[in-house]
Structure formats: structure tokens, C-alpha cells
N, C-alpha and C. Protein backbone atom coordinates (compact mmCIF):
# COMPACT_ATOMS: atom_id res chain seq x y z
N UNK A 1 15.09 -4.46 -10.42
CA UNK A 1 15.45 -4.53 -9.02
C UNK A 1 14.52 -5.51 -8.29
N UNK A 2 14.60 -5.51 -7.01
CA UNK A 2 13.97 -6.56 -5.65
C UNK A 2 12.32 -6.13 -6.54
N UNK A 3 12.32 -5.10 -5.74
CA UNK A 3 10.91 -4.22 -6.27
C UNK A 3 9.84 -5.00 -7.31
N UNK A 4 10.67 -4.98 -8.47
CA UNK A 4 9.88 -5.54 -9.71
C UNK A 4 9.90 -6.84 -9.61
N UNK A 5 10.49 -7.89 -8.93
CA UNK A 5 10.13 -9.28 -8.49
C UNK A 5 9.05 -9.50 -7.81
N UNK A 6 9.08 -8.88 -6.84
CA UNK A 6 8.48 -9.08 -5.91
C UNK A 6 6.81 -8.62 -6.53
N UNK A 7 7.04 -7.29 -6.95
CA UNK A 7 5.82 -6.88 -8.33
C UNK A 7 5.26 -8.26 -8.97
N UNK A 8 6.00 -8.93 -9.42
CA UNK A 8 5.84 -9.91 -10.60
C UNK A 8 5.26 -11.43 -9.67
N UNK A 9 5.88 -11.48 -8.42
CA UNK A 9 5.00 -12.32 -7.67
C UNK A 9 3.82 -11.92 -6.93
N UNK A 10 3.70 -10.92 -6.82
CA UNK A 10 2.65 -10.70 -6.18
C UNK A 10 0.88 -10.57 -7.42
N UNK A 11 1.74 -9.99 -8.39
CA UNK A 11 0.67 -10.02 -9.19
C UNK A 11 0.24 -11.57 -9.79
N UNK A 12 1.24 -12.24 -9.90
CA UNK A 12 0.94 -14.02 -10.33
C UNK A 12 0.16 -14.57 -9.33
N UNK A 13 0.32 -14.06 -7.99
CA UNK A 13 -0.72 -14.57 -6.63
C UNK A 13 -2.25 -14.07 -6.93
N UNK A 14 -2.23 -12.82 -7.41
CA UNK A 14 -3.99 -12.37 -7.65
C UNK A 14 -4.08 -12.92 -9.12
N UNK A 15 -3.67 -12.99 -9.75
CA UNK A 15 -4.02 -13.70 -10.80
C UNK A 15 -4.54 -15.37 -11.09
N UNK A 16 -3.65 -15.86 -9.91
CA UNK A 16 -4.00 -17.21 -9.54
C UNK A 16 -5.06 -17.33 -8.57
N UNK A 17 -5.04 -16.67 -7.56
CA UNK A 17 -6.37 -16.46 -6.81
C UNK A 17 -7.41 -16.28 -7.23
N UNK A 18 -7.48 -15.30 -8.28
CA UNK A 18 -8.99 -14.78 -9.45
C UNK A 18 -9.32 -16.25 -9.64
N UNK A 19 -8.34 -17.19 -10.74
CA UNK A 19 -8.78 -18.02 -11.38
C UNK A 19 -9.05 -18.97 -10.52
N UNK A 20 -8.55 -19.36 -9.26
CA UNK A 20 -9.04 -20.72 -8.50
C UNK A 20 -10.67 -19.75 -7.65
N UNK A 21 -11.07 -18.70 -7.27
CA UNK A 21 -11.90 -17.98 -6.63
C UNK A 21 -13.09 -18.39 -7.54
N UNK A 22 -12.66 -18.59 -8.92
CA UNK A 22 -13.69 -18.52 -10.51
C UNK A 22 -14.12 -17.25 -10.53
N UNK A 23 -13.16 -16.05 -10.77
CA UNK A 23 -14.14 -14.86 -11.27
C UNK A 23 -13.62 -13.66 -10.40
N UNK A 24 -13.84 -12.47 -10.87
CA UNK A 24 -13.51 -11.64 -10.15
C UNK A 24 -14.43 -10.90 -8.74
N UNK A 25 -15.60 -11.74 -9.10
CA UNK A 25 -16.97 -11.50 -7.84
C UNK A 25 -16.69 -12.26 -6.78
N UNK A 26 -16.06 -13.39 -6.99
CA UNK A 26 -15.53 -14.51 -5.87
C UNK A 26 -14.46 -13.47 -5.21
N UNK A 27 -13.62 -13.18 -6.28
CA UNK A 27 -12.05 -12.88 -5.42
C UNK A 27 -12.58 -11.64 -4.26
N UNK A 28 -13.52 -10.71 -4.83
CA UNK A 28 -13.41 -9.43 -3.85
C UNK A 28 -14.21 -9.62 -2.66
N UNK A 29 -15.35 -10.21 -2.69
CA UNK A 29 -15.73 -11.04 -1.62
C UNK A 29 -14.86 -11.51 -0.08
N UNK A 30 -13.72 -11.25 -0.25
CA UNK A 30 -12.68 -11.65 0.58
C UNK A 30 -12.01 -10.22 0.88
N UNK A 31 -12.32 -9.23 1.94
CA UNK A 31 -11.49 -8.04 2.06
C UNK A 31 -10.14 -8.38 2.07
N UNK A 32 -9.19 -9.80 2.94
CA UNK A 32 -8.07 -9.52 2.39
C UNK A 32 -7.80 -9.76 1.22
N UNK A 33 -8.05 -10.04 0.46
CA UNK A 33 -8.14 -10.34 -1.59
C UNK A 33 -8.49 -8.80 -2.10
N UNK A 34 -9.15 -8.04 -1.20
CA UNK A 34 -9.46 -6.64 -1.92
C UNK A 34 -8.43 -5.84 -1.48
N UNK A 35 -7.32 -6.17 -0.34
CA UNK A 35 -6.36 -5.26 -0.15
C UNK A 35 -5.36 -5.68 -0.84
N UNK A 36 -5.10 -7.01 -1.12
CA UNK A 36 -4.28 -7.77 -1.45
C UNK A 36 -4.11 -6.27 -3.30
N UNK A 37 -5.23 -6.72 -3.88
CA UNK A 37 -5.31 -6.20 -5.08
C UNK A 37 -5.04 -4.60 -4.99
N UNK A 38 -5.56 -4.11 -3.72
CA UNK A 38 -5.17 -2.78 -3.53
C UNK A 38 -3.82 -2.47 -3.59
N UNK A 39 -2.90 -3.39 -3.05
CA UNK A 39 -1.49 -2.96 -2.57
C UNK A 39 -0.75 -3.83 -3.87
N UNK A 40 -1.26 -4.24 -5.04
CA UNK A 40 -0.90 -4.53 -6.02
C UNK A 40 -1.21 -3.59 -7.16
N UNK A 41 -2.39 -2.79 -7.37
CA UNK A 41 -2.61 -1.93 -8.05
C UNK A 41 -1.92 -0.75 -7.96
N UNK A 42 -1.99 -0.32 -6.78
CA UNK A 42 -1.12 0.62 -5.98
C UNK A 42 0.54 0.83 -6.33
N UNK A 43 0.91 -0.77 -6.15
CA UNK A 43 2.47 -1.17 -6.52
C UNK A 43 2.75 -0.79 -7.98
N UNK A 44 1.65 -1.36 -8.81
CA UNK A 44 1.87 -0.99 -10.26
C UNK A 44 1.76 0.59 -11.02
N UNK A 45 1.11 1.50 -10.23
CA UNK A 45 0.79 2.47 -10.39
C UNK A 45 2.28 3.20 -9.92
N UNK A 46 2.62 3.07 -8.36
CA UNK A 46 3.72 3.67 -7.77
C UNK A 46 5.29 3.59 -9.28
N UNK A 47 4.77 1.82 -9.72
CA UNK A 47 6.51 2.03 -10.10
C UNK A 47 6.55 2.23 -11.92
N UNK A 48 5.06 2.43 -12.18
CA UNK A 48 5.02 3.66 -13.64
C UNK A 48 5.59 5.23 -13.32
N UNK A 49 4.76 5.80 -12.38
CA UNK A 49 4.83 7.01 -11.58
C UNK A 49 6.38 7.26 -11.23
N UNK A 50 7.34 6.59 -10.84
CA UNK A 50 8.65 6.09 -10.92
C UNK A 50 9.19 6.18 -12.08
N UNK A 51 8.60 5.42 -13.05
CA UNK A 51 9.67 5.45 -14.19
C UNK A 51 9.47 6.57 -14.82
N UNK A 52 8.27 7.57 -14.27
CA UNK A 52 8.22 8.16 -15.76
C UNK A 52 8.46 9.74 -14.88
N UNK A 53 8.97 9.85 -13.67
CA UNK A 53 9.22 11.03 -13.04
C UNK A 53 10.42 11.17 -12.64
N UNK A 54 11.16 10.00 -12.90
CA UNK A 54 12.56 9.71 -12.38
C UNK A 54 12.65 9.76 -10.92
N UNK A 55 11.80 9.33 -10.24
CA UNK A 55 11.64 9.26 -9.15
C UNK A 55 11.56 10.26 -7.94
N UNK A 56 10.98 11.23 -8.23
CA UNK A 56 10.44 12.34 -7.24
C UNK A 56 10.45 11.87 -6.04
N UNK A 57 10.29 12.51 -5.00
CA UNK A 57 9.77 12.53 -3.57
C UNK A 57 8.38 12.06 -3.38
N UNK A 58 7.15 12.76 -3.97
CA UNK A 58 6.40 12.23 -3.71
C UNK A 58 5.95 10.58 -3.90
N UNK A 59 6.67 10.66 -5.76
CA UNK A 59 6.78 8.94 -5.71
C UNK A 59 7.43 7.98 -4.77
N UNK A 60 8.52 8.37 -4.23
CA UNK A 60 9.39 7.92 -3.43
C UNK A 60 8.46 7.48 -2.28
N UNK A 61 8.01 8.42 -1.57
CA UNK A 61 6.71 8.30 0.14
C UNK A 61 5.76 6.78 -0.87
N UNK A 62 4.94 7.19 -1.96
CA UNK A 62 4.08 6.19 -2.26
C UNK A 62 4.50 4.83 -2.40
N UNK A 63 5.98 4.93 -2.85
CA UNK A 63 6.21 3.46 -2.97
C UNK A 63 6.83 2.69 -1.36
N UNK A 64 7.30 3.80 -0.72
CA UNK A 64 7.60 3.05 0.78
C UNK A 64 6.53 2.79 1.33
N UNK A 65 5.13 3.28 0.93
CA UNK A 65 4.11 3.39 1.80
C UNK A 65 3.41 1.95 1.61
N UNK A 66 3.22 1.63 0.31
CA UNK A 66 2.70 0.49 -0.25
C UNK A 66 4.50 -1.23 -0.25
N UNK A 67 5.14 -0.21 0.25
CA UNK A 67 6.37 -1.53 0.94
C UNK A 67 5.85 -1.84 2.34
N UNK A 68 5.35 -0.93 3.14
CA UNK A 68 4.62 -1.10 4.28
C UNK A 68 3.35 -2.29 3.97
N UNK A 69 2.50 -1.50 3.52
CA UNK A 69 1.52 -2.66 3.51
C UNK A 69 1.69 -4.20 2.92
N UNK A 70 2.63 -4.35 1.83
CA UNK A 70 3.06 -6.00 1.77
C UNK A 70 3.43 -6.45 2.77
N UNK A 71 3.66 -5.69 3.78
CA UNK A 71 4.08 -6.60 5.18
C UNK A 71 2.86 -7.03 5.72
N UNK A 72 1.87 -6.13 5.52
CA UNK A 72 0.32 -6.22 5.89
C UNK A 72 -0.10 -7.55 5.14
N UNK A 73 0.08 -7.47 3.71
CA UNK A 73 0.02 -8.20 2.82
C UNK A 73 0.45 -9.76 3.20
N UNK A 74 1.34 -10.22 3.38
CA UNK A 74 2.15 -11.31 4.64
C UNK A 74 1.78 -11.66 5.45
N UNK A 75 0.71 -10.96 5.98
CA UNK A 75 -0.21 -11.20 7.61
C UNK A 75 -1.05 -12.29 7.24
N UNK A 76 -1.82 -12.61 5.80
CA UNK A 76 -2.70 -13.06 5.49
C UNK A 76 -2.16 -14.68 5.77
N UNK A 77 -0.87 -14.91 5.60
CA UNK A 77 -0.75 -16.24 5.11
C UNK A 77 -0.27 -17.21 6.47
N UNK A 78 0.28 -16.22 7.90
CA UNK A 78 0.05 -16.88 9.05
C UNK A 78 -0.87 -16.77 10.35
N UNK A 79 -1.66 -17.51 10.43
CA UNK A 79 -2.62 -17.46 11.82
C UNK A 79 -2.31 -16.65 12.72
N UNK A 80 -0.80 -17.01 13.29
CA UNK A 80 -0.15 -16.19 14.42
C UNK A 80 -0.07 -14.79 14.25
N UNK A 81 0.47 -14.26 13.39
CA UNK A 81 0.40 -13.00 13.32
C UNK A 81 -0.99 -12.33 13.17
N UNK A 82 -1.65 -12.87 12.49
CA UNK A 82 -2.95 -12.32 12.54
C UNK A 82 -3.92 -12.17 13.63
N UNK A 83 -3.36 -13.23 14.17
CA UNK A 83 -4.20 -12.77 15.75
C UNK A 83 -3.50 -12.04 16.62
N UNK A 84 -2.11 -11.98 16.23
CA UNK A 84 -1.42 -10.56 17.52
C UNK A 84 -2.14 -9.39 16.70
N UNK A 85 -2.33 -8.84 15.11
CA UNK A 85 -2.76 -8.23 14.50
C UNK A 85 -4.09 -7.62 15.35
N UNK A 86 -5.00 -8.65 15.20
CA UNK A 86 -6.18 -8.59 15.81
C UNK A 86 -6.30 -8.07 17.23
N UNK A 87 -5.73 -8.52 17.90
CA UNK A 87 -5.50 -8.46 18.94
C UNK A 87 -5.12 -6.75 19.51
N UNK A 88 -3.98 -6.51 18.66
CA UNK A 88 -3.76 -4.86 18.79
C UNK A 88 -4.42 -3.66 18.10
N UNK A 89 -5.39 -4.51 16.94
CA UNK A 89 -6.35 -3.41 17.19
C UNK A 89 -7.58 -3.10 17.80
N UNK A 90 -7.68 -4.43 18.53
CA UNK A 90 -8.53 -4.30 19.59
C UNK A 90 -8.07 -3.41 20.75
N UNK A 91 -6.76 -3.20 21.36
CA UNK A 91 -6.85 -2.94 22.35
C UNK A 91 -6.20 -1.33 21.99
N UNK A 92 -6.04 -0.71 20.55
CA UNK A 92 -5.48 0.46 20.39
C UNK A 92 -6.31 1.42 21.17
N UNK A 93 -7.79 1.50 21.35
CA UNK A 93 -8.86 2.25 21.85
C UNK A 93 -8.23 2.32 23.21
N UNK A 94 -7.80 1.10 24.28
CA UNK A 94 -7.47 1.31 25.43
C UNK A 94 -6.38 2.12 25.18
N UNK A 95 -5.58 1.73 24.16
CA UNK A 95 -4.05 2.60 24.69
C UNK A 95 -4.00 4.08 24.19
N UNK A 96 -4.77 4.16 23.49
CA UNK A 96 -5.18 5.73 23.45
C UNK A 96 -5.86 6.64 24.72
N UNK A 97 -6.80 5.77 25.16
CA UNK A 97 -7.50 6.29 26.60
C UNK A 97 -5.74 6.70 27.54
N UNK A 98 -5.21 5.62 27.24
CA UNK A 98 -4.01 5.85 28.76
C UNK A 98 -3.21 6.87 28.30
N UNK A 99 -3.36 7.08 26.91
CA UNK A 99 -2.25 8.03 26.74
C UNK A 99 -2.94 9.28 26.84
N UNK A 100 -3.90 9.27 26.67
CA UNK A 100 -4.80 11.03 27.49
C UNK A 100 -5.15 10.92 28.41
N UNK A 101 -5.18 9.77 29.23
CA UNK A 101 -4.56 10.33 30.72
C UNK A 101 -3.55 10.94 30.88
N UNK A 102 -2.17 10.11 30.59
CA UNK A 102 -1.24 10.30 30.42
C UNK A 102 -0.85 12.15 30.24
N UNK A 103 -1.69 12.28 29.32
CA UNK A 103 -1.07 13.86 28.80
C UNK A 103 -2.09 14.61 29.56
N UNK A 104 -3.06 14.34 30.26
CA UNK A 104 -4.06 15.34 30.80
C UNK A 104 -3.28 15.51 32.23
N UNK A 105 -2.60 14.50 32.91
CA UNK A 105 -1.96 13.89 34.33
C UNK A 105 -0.04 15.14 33.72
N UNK A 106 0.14 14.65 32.92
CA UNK A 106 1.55 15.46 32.77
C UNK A 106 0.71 17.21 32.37
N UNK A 107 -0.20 17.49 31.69
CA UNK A 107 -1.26 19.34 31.56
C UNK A 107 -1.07 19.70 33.24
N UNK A 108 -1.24 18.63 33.89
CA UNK A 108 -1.84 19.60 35.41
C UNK A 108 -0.74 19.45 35.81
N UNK A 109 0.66 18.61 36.11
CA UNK A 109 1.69 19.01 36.59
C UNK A 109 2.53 19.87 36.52
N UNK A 110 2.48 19.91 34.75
CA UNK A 110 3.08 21.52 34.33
C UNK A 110 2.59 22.84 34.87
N UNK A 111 1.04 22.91 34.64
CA UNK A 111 0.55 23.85 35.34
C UNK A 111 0.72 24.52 36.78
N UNK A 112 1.08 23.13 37.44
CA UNK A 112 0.84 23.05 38.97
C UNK A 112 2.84 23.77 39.58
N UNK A 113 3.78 23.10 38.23
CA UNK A 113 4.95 23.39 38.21
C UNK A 113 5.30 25.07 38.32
N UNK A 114 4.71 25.38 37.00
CA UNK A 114 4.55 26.73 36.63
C UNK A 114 4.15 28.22 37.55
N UNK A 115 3.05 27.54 37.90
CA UNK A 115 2.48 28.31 38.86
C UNK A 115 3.30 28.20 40.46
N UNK A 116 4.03 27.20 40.84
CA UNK A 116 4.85 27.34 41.83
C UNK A 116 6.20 27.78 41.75
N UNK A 117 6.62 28.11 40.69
CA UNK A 117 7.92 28.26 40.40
C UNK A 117 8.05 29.37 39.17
């Protein structure tokens, strides 16, 4: 299937990366090269775990989970995205603050509801 292509390129990319990096001390040196390999090890693990369970549920979550991160995986190779990337996890801290406002501001209206009605 798609799956095992995409398997088969992604692993020819760390394999080619190792060898132009010279070595496997070069390649990890690079956290995205260490996720890169993560979400390739991961991939190879998910679609043994697959073949040899006939595909359970739990295998099922692991392999959508690690289809998620090749999108992560993809981030590496354009500037643009990587800086909206950057960018939103910089500002996740703010948008968490607004959203407990948010829910502390909707706690006292309920309360305030409740108690009048």
C-alpha cells in the first residue's frame, strides 16, 4: 500500500542523510534528524506490529499517530512553515492563559446564573 512507499522513502532519506552527515554521531546531532529517525523507527515498528496482529486497534491509533508526525516530518524541508510552526508554539502559553480566563469568566457566570435562578 501508500504506507509502505512512503516507508521505503522515508527510510532511503535517513539512510542518505547518515551517509552525507558521515556517521551516525553527525546525523543525531540535528534534533530534526533525531525525530526524523524517530518517526521512521516508529513507522517500522507500527507496520510489523500490523502485520503480525492483523491489525488491532491499538496498532491502528500507533500507526495514525506516527501518519501525524510525517506531516511534522515535512515541516523540516520548508522555511515557511516552520516559522508559522515556531511561531505557534510560542504563543500556545498565551492561548492557554485566555482560555482560563475564559473558563474562570464562564465558572462565575454560571454560578452567578444559578444562584439567581
Amino acid at each position: 500500500s501508500i504506507d509502505y512507499f512512503f516507508l521505503a522513502c522515508y527510510i532511503a532519506e535517513m539512510v542518505v542523510k547518515i551517509i552525507a552527515y558521515g556517521g551516525l554521531s553527525n546525523y543525531f546531532k540535528n534534533r530534526w534528524n533525531s525525530f526524523d529517525a524517530f518517526v521512521v523507527f516508529g513507522s517500522m515498528a507500527a507496520v510489523i506490529l500490523k502485520s503480525q496482529s492483523g491489525g488491532s486497534v491499538a496498532t491502528v491509533g500507533v500507526v495514525r499517530m506516527l501518519r501525524v508526525a510525517r506531516v511534522f516530518k515535512l515541516m523540516n524541508a520548508t522555511t515557511g512553515v516552520k516559522f508559522l510552526f515556531r511561531t505557534l508554539m510560542i504563543s500556545i502559553p498565551a492561548i492557554f492563559n485566555i482560555f482560563v480566563l475564559s473558563l474562570m469568566l464562564m465558572l462565575i457566570y454560571t454560578v452567578f446564573g444559578k444562584s439567581m435562578f
